[in-house]
C-alpha atoms as a PDB file:
ATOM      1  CA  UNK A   1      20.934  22.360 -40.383  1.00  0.00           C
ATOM      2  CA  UNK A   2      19.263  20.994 -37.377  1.00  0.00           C
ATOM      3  CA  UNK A   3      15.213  22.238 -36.814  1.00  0.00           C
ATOM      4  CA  UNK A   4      15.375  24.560 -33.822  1.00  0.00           C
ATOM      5  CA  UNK A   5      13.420  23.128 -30.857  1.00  0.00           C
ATOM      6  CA  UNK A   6      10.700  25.123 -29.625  1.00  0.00           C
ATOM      7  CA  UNK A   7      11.315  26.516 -26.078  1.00  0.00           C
ATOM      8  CA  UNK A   8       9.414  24.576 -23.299  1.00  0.00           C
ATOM      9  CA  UNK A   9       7.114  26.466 -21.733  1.00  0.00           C
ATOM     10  CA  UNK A  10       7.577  27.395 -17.863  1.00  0.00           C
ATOM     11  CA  UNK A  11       5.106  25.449 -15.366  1.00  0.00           C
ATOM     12  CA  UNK A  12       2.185  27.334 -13.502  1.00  0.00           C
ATOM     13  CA  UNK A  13       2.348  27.177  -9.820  1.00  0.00           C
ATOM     14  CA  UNK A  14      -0.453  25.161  -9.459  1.00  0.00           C
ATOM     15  CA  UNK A  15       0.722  22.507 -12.396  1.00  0.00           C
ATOM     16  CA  UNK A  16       4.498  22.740  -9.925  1.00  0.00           C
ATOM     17  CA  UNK A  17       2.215  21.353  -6.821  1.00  0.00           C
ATOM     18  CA  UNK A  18       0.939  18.859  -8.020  1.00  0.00           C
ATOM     19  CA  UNK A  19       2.824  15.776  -7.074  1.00  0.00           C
ATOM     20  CA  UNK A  20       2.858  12.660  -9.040  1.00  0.00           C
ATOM     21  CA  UNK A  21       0.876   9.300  -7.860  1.00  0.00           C
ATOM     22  CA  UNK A  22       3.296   7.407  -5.525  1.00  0.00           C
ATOM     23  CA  UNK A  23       2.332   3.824  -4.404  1.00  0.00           C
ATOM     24  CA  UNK A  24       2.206   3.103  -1.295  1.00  0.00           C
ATOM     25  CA  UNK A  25       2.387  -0.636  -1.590  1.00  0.00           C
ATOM     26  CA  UNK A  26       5.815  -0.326  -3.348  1.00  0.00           C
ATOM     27  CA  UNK A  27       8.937  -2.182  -1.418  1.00  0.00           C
ATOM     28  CA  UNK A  28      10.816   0.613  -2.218  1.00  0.00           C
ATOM     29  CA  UNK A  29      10.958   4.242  -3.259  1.00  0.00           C
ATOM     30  CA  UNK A  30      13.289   6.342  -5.388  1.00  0.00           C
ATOM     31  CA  UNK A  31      15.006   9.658  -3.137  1.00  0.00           C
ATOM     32  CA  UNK A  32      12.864  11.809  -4.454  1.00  0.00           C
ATOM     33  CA  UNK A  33       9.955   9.755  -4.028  1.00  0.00           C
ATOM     34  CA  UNK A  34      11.177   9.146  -0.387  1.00  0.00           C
ATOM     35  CA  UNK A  35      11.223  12.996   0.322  1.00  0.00           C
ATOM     36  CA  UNK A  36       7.472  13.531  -1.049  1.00  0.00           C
ATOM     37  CA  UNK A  37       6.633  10.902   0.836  1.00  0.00           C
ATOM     38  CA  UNK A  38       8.652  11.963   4.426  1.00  0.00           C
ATOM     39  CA  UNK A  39       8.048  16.333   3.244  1.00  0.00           C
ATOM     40  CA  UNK A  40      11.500  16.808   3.901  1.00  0.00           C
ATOM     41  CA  UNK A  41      14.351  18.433   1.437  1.00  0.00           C
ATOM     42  CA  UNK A  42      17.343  16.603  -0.177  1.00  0.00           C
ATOM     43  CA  UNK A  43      19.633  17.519   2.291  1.00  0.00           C
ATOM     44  CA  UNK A  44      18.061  16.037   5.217  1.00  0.00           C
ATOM     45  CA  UNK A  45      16.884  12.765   3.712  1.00  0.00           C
ATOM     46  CA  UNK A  46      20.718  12.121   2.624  1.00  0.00           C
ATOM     47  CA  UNK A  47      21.366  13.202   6.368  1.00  0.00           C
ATOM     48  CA  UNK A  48      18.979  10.247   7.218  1.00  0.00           C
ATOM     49  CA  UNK A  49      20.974   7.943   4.892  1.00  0.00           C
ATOM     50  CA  UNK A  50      24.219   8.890   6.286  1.00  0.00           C
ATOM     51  CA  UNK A  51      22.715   8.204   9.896  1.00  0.00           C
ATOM     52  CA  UNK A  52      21.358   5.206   9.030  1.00  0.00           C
ATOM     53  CA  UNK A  53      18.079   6.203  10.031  1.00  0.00           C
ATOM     54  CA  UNK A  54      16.952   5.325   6.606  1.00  0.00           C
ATOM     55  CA  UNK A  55      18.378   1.708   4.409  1.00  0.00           C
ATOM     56  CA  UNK A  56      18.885   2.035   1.183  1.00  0.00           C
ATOM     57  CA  UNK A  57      20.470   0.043  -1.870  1.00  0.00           C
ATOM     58  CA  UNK A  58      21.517   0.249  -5.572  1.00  0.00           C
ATOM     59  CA  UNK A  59      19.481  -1.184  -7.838  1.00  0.00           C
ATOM     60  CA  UNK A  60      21.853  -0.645 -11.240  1.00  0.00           C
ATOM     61  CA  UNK A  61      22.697   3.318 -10.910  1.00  0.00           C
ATOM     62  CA  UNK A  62      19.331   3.925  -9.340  1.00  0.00           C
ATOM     63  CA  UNK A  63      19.373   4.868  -5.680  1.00  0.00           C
ATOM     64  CA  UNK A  64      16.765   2.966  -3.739  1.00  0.00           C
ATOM     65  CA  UNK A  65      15.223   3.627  -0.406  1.00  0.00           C
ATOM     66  CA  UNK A  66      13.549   0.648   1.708  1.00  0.00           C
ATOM     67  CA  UNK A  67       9.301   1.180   2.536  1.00  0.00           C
ATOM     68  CA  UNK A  68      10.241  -0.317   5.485  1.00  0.00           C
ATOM     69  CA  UNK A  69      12.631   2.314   6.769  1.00  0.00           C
ATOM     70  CA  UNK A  70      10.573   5.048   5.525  1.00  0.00           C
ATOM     71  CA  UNK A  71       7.638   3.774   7.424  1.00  0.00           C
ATOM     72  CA  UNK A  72       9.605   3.304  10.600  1.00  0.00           C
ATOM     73  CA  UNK A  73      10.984   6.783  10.608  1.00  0.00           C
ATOM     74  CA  UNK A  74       7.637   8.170  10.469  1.00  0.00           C
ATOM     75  CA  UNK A  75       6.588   6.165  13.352  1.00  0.00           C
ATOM     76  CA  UNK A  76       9.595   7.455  15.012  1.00  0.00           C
ATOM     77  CA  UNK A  77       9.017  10.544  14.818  1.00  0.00           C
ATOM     78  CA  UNK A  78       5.327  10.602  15.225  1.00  0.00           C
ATOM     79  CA  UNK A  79       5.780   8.476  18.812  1.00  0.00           C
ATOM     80  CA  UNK A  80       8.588  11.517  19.544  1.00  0.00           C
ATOM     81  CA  UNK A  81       6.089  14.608  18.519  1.00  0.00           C
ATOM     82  CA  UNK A  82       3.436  12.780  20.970  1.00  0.00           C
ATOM     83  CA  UNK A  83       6.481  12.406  23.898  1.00  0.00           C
ATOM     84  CA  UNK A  84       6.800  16.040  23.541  1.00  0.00           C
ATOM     85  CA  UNK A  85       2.901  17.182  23.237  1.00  0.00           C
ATOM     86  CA  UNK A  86       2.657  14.879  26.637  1.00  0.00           C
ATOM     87  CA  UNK A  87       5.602  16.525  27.947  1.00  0.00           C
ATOM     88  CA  UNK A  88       4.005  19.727  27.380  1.00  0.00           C
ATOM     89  CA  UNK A  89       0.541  19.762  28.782  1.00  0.00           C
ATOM     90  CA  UNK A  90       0.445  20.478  32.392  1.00  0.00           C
ATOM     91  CA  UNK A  91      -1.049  17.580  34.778  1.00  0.00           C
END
C-alpha cells in the first residue's frame, strides 16, 4: 500500500504576489514569464502572438518568446500612451 501524501498546503496572498526573479538580460522569455514581464493575461499575450506583435519560437516543447519583441512592444505602446496624453492636454 502506497504512503498517503500529505495535502499541500494553500498559499497566503502575500506568498501568491510575490513573483519570481526574471532576468532581464535573458534573449528570451518563457509565456508566462513574458506576461509578468508585459502585466497582461494569457489571453492577450497569445493575441499578441497571433498578431505578430510578439516573435516567438520552439525550443523542444517549450514555447519561447523573443526579448527583443517584448521590449519593442513596450516601446510601442509607451510612444502610443504619450500620443494620446499629448493628444489630450489642451494647447
Amino acid at each position: 500500500m502506497k504512503p498517503r501524501l500529505k495535502p499541500k498546503r494553500k498559499l497566503t496572498k502575500a506568498e501568491r504576489c510575490e513573483l519570481p526573479f526574471i532576468d532581464p538580460a535573458a534573449l528570451d522569455y518563457r509565456p508566462r514569464q513574458a506576461r509578468r514581464l508585459l502585466n497582461c493575461g494569457h489571453t492577450y499575450l497569445y493575441k499578441l502572438l497571433a498578431s505578430g506583435a510578439l516573435q516567438s519560437f520552439k525550443d523542444g516543447g517549450a514555447r519561447k518568446i523573443t526579448a527583443e519583441s517584448i521590449r519593442r512592444h513596450r516601446e510601442e505602446m509607451l510612444l502610443a500612451a504619450q500620443a494620446a496624453v499629448k493628444a489630450l492636454t489642451p494647447p
